[in-house]
Protein backbone atom coordinates (compact mmCIF):
# COMPACT_ATOMS: atom_id res chain seq x y z
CA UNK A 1 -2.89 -33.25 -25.50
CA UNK A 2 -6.20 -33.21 -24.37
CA UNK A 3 -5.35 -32.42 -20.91
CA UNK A 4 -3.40 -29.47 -22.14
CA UNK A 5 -6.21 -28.72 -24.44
CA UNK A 6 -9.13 -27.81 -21.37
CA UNK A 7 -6.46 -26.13 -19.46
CA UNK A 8 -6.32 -23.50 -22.45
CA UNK A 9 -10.00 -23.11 -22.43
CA UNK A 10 -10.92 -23.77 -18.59
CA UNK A 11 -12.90 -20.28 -17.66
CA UNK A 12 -12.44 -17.20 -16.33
CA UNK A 13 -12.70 -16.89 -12.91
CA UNK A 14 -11.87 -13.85 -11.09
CA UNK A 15 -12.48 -13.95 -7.30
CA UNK A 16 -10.87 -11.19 -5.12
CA UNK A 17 -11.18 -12.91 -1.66
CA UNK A 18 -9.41 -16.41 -2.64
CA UNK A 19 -6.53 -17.35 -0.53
CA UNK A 20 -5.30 -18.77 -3.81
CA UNK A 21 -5.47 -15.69 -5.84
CA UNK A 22 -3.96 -14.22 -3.35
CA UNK A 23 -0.54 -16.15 -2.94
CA UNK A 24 -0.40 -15.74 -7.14
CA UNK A 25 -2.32 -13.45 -8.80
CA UNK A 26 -0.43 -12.86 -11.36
CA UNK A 27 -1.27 -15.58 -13.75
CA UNK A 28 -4.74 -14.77 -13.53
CA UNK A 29 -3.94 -11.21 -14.37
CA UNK A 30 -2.35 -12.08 -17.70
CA UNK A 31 -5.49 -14.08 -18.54
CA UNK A 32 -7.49 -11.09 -18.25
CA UNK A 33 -5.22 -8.33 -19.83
CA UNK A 34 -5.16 -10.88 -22.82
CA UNK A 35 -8.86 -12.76 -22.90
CA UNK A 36 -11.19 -10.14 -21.39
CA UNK A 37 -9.23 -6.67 -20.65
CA UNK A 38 -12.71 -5.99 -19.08
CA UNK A 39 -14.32 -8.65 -17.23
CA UNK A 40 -17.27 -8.80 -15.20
CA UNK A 41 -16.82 -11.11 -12.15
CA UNK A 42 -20.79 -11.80 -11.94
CA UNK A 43 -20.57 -13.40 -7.82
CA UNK A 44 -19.51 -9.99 -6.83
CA UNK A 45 -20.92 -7.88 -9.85
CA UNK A 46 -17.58 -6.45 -10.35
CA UNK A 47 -16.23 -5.19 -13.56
CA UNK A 48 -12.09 -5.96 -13.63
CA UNK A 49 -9.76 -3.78 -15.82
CA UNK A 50 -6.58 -5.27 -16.28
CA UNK A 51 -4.59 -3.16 -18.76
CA UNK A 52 -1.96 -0.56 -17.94
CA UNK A 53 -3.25 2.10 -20.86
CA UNK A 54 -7.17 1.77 -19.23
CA UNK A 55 -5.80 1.78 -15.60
CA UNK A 56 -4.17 4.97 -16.30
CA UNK A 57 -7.34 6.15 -18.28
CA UNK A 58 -9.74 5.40 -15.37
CA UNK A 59 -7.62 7.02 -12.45
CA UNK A 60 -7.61 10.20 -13.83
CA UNK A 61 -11.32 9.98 -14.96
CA UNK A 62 -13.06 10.75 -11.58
CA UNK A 63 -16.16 12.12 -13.87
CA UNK A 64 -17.34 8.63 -15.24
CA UNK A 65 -15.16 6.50 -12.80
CA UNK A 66 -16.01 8.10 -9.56
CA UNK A 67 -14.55 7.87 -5.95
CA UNK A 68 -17.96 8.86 -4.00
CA UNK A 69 -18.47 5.54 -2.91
CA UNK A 70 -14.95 4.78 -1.87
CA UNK A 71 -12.30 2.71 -2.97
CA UNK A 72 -12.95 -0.72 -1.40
CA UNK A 73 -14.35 -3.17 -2.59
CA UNK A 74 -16.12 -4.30 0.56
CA UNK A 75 -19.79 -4.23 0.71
CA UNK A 76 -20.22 -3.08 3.79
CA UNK A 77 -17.16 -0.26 3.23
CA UNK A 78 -19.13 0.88 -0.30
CA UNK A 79 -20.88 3.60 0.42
CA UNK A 80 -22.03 7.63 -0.01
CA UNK A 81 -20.76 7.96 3.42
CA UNK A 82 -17.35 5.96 2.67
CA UNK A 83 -15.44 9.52 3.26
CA UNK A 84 -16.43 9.32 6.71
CA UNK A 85 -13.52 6.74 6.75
CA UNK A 86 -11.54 7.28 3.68
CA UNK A 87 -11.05 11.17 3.68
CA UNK A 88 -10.53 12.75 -0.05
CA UNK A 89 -9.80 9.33 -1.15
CA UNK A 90 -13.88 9.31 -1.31
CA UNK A 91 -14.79 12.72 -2.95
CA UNK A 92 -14.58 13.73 -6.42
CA UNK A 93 -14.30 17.35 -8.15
CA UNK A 94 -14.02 20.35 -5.91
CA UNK A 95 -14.86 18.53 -2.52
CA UNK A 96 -11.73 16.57 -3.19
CA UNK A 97 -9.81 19.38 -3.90
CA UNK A 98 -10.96 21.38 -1.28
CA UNK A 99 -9.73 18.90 1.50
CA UNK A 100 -6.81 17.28 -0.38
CA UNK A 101 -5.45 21.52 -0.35
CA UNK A 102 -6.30 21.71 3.40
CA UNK A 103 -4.79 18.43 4.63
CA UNK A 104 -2.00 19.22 2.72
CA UNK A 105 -1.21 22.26 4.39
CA UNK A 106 -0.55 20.53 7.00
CA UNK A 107 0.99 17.47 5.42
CA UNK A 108 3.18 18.71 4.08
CA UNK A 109 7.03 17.87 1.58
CA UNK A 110 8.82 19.68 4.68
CA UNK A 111 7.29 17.94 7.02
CA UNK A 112 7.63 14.69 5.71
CA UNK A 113 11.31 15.12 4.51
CA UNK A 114 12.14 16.25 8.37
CA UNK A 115 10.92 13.19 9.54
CA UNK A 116 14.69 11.63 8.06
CA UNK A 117 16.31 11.71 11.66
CA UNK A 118 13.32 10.32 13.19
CA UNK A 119 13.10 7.73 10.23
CA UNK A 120 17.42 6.45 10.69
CA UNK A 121 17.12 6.57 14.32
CA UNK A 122 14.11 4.13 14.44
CA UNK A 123 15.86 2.13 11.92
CA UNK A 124 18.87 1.96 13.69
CA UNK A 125 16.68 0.55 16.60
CA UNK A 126 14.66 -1.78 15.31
CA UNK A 127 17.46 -3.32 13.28
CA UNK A 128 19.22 -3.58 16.38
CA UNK A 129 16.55 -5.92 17.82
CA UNK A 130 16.19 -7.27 14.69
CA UNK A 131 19.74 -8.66 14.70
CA UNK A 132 19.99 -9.75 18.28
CA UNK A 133 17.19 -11.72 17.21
CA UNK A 134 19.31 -13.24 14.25
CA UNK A 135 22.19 -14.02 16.32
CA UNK A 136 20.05 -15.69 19.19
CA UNK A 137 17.89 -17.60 16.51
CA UNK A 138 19.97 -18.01 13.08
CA UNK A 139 16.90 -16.08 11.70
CA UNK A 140 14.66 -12.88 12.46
CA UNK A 141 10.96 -12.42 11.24
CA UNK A 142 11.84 -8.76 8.98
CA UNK A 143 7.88 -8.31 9.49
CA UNK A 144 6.96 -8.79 12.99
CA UNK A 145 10.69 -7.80 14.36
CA UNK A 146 10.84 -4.39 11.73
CA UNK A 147 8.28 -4.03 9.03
CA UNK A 148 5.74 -4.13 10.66
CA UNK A 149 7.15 -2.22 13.57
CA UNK A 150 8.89 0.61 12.26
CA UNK A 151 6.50 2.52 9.71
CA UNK A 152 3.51 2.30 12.27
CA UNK A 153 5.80 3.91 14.59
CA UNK A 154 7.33 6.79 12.40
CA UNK A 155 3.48 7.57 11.35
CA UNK A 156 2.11 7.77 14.76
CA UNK A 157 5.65 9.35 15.99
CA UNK A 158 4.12 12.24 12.97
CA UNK A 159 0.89 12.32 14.11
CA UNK A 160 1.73 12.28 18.09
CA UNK A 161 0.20 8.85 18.86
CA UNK A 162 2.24 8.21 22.43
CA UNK A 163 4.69 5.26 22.81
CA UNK A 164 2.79 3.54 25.02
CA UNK A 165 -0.18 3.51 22.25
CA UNK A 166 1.44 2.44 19.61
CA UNK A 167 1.35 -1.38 19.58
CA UNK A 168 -2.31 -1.39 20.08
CA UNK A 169 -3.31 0.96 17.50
CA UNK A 170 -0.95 -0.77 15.08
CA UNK A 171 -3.13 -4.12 15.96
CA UNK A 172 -6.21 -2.63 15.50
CA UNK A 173 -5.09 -1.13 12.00
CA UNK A 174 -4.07 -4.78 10.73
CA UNK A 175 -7.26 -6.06 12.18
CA UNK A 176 -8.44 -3.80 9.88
CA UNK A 177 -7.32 -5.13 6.23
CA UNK A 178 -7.40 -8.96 7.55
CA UNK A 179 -9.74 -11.12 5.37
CA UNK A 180 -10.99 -14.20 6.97
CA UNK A 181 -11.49 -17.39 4.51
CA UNK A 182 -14.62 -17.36 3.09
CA UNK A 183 -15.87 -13.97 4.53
CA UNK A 184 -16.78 -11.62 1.42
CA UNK A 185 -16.33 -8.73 3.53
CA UNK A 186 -15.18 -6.73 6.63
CA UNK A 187 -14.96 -9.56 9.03
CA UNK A 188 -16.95 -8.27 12.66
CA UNK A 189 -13.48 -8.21 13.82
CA UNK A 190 -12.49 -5.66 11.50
CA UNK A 191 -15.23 -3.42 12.19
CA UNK A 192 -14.90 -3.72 15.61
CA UNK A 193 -11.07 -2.02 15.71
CA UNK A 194 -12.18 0.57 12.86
CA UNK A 195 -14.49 1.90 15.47
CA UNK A 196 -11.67 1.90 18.00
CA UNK A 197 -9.46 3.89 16.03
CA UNK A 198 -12.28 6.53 14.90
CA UNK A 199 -12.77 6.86 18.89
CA UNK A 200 -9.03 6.77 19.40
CA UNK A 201 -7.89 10.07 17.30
CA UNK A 202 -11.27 11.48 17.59
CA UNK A 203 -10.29 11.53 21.05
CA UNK A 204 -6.90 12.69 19.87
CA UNK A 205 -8.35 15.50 17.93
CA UNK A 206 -10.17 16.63 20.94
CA UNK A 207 -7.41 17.10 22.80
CA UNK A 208 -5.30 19.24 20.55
CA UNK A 209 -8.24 21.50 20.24
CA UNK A 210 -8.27 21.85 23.82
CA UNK A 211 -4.61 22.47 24.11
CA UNK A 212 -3.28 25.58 25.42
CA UNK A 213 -0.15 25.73 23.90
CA UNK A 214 -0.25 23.74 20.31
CA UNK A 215 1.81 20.77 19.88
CA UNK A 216 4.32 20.57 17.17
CA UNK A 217 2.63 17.36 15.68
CA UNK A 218 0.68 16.83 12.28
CA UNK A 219 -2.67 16.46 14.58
CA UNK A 220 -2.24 19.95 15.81
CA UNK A 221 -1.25 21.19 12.59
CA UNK A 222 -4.34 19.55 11.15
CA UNK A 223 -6.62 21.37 13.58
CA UNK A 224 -5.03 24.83 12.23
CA UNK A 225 -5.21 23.98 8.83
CA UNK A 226 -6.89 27.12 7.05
CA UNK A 227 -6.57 28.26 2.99
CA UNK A 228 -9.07 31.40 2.80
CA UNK A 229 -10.72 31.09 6.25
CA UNK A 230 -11.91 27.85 5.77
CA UNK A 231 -10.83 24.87 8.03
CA UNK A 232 -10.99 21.58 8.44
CA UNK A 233 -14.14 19.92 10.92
CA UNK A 234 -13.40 17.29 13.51
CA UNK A 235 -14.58 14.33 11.56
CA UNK A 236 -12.31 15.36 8.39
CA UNK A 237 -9.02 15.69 10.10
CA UNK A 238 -10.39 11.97 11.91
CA UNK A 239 -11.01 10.40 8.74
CA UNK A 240 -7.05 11.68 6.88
CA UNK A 241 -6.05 10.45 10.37
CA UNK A 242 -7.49 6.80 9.94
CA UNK A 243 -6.41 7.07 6.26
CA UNK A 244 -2.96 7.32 7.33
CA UNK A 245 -2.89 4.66 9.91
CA UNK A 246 -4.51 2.19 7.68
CA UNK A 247 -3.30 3.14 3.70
CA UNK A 248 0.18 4.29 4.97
CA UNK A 249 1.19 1.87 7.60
CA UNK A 250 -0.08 -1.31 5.62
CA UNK A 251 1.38 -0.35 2.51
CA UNK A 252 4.71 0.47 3.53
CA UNK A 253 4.85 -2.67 5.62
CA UNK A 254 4.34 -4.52 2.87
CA UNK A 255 6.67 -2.90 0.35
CA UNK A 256 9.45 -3.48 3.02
CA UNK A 257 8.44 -7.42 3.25
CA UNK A 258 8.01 -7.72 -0.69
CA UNK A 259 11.83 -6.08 -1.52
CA UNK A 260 13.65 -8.44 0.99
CA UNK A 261 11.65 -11.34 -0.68
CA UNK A 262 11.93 -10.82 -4.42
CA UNK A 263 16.06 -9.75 -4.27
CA UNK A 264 16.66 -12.87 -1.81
CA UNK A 265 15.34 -15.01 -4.71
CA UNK A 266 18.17 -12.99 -7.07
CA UNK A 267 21.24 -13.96 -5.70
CA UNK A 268 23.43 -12.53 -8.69
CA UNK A 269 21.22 -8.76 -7.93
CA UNK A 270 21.19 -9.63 -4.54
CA UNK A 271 25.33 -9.47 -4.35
CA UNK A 272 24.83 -6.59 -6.88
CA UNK A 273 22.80 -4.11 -4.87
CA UNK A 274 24.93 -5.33 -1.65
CA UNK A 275 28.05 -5.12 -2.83
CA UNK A 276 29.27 -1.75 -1.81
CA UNK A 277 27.92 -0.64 1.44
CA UNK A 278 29.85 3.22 1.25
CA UNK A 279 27.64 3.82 -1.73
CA UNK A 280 24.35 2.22 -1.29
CA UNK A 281 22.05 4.72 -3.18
CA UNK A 282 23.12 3.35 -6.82
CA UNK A 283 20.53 1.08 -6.51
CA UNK A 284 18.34 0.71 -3.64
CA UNK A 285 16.37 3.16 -5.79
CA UNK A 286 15.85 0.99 -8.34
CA UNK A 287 15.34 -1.75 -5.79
CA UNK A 288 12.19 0.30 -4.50
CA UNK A 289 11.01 1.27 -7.76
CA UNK A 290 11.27 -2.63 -9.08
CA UNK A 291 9.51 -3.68 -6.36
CA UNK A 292 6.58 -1.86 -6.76
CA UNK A 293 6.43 -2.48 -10.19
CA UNK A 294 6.77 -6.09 -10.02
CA UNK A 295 4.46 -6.96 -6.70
CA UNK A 296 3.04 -3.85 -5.65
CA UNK A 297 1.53 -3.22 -1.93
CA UNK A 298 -1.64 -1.90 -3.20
CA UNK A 299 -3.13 -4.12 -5.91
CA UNK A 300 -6.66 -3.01 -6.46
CA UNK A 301 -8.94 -0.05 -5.87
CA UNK A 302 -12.61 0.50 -6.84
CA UNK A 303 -14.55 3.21 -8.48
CA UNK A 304 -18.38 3.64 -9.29
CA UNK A 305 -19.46 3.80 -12.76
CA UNK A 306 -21.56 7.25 -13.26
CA UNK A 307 -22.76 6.34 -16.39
CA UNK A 308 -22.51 3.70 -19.26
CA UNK A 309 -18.69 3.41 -20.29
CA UNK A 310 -17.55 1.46 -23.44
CA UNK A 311 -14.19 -0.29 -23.33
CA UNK A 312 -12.92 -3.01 -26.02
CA UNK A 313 -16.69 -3.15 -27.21
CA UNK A 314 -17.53 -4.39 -23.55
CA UNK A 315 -20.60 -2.02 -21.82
CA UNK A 316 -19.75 -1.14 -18.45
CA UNK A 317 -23.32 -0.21 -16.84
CA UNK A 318 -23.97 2.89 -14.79
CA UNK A 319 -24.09 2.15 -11.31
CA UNK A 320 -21.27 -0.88 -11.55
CA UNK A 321 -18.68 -1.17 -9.43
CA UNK A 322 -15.05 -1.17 -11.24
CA UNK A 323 -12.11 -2.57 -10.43
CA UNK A 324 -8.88 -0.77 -11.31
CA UNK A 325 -6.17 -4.04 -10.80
CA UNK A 326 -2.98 -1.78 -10.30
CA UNK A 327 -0.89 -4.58 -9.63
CA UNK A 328 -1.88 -6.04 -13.46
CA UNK A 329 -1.45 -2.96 -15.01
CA UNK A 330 2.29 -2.95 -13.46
CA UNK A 331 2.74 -6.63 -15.25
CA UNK A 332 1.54 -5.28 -18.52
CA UNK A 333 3.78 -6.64 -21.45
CA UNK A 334 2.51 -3.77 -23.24
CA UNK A 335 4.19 -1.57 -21.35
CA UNK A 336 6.85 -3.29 -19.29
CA UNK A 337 9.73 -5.50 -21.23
CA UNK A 338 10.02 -9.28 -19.62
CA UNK A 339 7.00 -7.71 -16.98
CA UNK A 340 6.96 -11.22 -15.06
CA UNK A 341 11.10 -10.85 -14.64
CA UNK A 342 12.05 -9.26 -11.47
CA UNK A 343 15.11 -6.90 -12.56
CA UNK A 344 16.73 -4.05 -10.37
CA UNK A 345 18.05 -2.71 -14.05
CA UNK A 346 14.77 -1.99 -15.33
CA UNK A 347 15.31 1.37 -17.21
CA UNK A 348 14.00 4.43 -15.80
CA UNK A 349 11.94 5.08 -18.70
CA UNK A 350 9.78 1.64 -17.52
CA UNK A 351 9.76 2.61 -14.11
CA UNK A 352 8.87 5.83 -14.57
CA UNK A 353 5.26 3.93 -15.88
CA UNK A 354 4.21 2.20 -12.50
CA UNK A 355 0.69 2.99 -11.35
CA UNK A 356 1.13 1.97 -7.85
CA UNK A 357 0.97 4.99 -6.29
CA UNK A 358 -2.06 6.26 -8.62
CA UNK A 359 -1.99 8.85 -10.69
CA UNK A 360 -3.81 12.30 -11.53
CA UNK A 361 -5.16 14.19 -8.80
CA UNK A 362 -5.90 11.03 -6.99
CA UNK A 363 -1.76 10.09 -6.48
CA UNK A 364 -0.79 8.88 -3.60
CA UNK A 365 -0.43 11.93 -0.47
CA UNK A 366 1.76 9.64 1.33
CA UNK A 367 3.99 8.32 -2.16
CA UNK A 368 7.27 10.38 -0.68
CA UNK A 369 6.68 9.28 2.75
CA UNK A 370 6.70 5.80 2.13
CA UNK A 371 9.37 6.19 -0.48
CA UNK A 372 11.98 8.04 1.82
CA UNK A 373 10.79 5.31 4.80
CA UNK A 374 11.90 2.57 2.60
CA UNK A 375 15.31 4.02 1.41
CA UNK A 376 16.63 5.17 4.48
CA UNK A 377 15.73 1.52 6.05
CA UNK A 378 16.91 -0.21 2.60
CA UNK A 379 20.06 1.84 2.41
CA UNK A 380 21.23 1.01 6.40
CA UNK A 381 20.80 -2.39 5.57
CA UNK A 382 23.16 -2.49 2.76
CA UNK A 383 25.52 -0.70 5.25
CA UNK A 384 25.53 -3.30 7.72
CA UNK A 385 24.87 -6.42 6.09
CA UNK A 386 26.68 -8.48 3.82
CA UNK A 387 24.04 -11.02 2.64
CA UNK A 388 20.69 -12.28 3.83
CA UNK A 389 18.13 -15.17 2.97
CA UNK A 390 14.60 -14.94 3.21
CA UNK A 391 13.05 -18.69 4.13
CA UNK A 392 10.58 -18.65 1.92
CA UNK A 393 8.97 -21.55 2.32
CA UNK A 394 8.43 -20.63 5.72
CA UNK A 395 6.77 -17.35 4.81
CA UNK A 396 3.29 -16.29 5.46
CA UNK A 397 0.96 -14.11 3.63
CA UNK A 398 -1.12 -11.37 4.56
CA UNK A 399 -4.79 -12.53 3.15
CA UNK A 400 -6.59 -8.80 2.51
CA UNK A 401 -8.24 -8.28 -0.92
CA UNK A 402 -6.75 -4.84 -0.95
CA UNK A 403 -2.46 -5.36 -0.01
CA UNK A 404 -0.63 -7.53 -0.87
CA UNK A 405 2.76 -8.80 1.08
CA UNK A 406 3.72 -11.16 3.98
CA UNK A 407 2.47 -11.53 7.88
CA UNK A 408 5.41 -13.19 8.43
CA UNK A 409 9.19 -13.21 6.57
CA UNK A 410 11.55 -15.57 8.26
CA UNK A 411 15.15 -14.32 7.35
CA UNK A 412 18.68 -15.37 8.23
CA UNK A 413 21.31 -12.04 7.80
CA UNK A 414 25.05 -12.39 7.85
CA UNK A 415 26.66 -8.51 9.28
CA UNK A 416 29.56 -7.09 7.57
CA UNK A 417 33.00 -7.31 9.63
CA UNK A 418 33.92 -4.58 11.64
C-alpha cells in the first residue's frame, strides 16, 4: 500500500532530453494534462502545456506566444536570428506572411501533387530493395532500407539535389536532430553538418541564379518567386531550403516507421487494413491520420512568451520559453475517446482534431506533401503484401527532443501470390 502510495505522489519531472522520456512519453504527458496543465520544468526554465484546448489556443496566438526566437528548444538554436535557419517558421505578423506568400508561390498544391509519379516510382524502387532484402534475410530494416531513403530522395528529387548528393545530405540532415545522452543541446556534431548544408544549397542557390536557361526545379522556382515586385534574397530561399531538408525529411521518415509499428502490434486491424489489396484507400487514410494522432512525428515546438500570460491560475512570465507538447495534446481524453488506444476506426470527427501538423497560419507548408508521400507508399504496400511483423524488440529509437520515431525497424513481410 505504501509502495503504491509514493508512486501516486512521486514528483513531477519533466525533462525533454531523457532517453527514457523519450522511448514513453506518454505517461508523463497524462501526468501533466491532469496535475499541472502548465508546468514549469525549472533545469531548463521551460514552461510545458499539455492540453489539447491550450495547444490549439497558443498556435494560433503568435502575438503573446511568439515564433521570433524559433521553435527549438535548443539553447544554442534559440535565438533573434533563428530564421536564418528556420525560414517563416521564425517570424511572426507580416514578416511571416510576407515570406510564407512568396515561398509559396513557388511551393506550391500543383507542384506538390505532380510529384505522384515521381513519389510511386521511387516507391516501387525502394520496395524492391526492400524485399530482396526480406527474402535474403527473413527481415528488412523499413527505416534504413525505405523510410529513411525514400522521402529524402523525393524532397531533394523537388528541389534538384543530384543523385549522387543525396546520401550525404540526407546524413548530414539526421546529424542534425540527433541528441547525444546527456548533451542539453546541439551536439558539435550537429552543428557541424547544419553548416554543411547552409553551404551546400547556398551553393545550390548560386547556381540557379547563374543559370542561363532556368531549371524546372523548386530551387529555380524559388529564385523567381515575385508577388508585387518583391522577391525572395539568397539567404531566405537557403533557410525554406534547410527547412525542408530537415522538418520534411525527418518527419515523414518517422511517420512511415511509427504506422508499420503501431498496426504490426494490431493484428485484428492489421488483417483489416490488408485485407483487400484492389481497394486499399478505405483505410490507409485512416491509418495515416491514426498515426499521427496517436504517436505523432513532431512532438514539441517552442514559442517565446511576449508578455505575462495566465493559464489555470499559473503566471507564465514574459520572456519564458513555452513548450507547446503536440504529441500530449493528440492524447488528450478531453478530446480524443480511449486517446491511449491505437484504433484505425477513430471517427473522422476525432481525427479531424489532431494538432500535429499545427494549426493557424503557422500549419504545416509541407502537411500535403508528407501526407500524399505516405499514402502512395502505404497504399503499394497493401498491394503487394499480405502481412508483415515489425520485431519490436529489436527496434531502435531515434533520441532527438524534437521527433519522435525509430533509427531502426526490423521487419519480416510475407508478398501476396502472384
Amino acid at each position: 500500500m505504501s509502495a503504491s502510495r509514493d508512486a501516486v505522489v512521486e514528483p513531477l519531472v519533466f525533462d525533454p532530453y531523457d532517453y527514457d522520456f523519450h522511448e514513453d512519453p506518454y505517461p508523463l504527458y497524462q501526468r501533466l494534462r491532469d496535475e499541472a496543465p502548465v508546468f514549469h520544468a525549472e533545469r531548463d526554465d521551460l514552461w510545458a502545456i499539455s492540453r489539447h484546448a491550450d495547444v490549439f489556443d497558443v498556435l494560433r496566438d503568435d502575438a503573446t506566444f511568439s515564433n521570433r526566437m524559433g521553435v527549438s528548444l535548443d539553447a544554442s538554436a534559440w535565438s533573434p536570428e533563428a530564421h536564418r535557419v528556420m525560414s517563416f517558421l521564425a517570424l511572426d505578423g507580416q514578416r511571416q506572411t510576407r515570406l510564407r506568400r512568396l515561398v509559396s508561390a513557388a511551393f506550391t498544391p500543383r507542384r506538390v501533387k505532380e510529384l505522384q509519379p515521381q513519389i510511386q516510382r521511387l516507391t516501387e524502387h525502394y520496395l524492391e530493395r526492400t524485399f530482396a532484402a526480406n527474402a535474403e534475410h527473413g527481415e528488412a530494416d523499413w527505416i534504413t532500407d525505405f523510410a529513411g531513403k525514400l522521402p529524402m530522395d523525393v524532397i531533394s528529387e523537388m528541389m534538384g539535389v543530384p543523385e549522387a548528393d543525396r546520401d550525404e545530405v540526407r546524413r548530414l540532415a539526421d546529424l542534425v536532430v540527433h541528441r547525444e545522452d546527456g548533451v542539453r543541446d546541439v551536439p558539435p556534431a550537429g552543428m557541424e553538418a547544419a553548416g554543411e548544408l547552409l553551404t551546400y544549397y547556398a551553393a545550390m542557390v548560386k547556381e540557379r541564379r547563374a543559370a542561363a536557361e532556368p531549371a524546372g526545379d523548386l530551387t529555380a522556382a524559388l529564385t523567381v518567386a515575385e508577388i508585387d515586385g518583391d522577391r525572395l534574397a539568397d539567404a531566405e530561399i537557403i533557410a525554406f531550403l534547410f527547412l525542408m531538408v530537415v522538418a520534411g525529411n525527418e518527419t515523414t521518415t518517422k511517420l512511415l516507421g511509427n504506422a508499420l509499428f503501431h498496426l504490426s502490434a494490431h493484428p485484428d486491424q492489421k488483417a483489416e487494413v490488408l485485407a483487400d489489396p484492389a481497394d486499399p484507400e478505405t483505410l490507409v487514410t485512416p491509418w495515416i491520420e491514426e498515426t499521427l494522432r496517436h504517436d505523432t512525428s513532431s512532438q514539441m515546438i517552442a514559442r517565446y512568451v511576449v508578455e505575462d500570460v495566465e493559464l489555470h491560475g499559473t503566471t507564465i512570465p514574459a520572456g519564458s520559453k513555452a513548450l507547446v507538447l503536440l504529441g500530449s495534446a493528440n492524447r488528450d481524453e478531453r478530446v480524443f475517446t480511449d486517446p491511449t488506444v491505437y484504433d484505425v476506426h477513430r471517427p473522422k470527427a476525432e481525427l479531424g482534431q489532431i494538432l500535429s501538423f499545427g494549426s493557424g497560419k503557422h500549419f504545416c507548408l509541407g502537411a500535403n506533401l508528407a501526407r500524399l508521400e505516405t499514402r502512395v507508399v502505404l497504399n503499394e504496400l497493401v498491394r503487394r503484401v499480405a502481412d508483415f511483423e515489425v520485431h519490436a524488440d529489436r527496434a531502435v529509437r531515434v533520441h532527438s527532443t524534437s521527433v519522435r520515431g525509430f533509427a531502426a525497424l526490423p521487419t519480416s513481410f510475407t508478398l501476396r501470390k502472384g
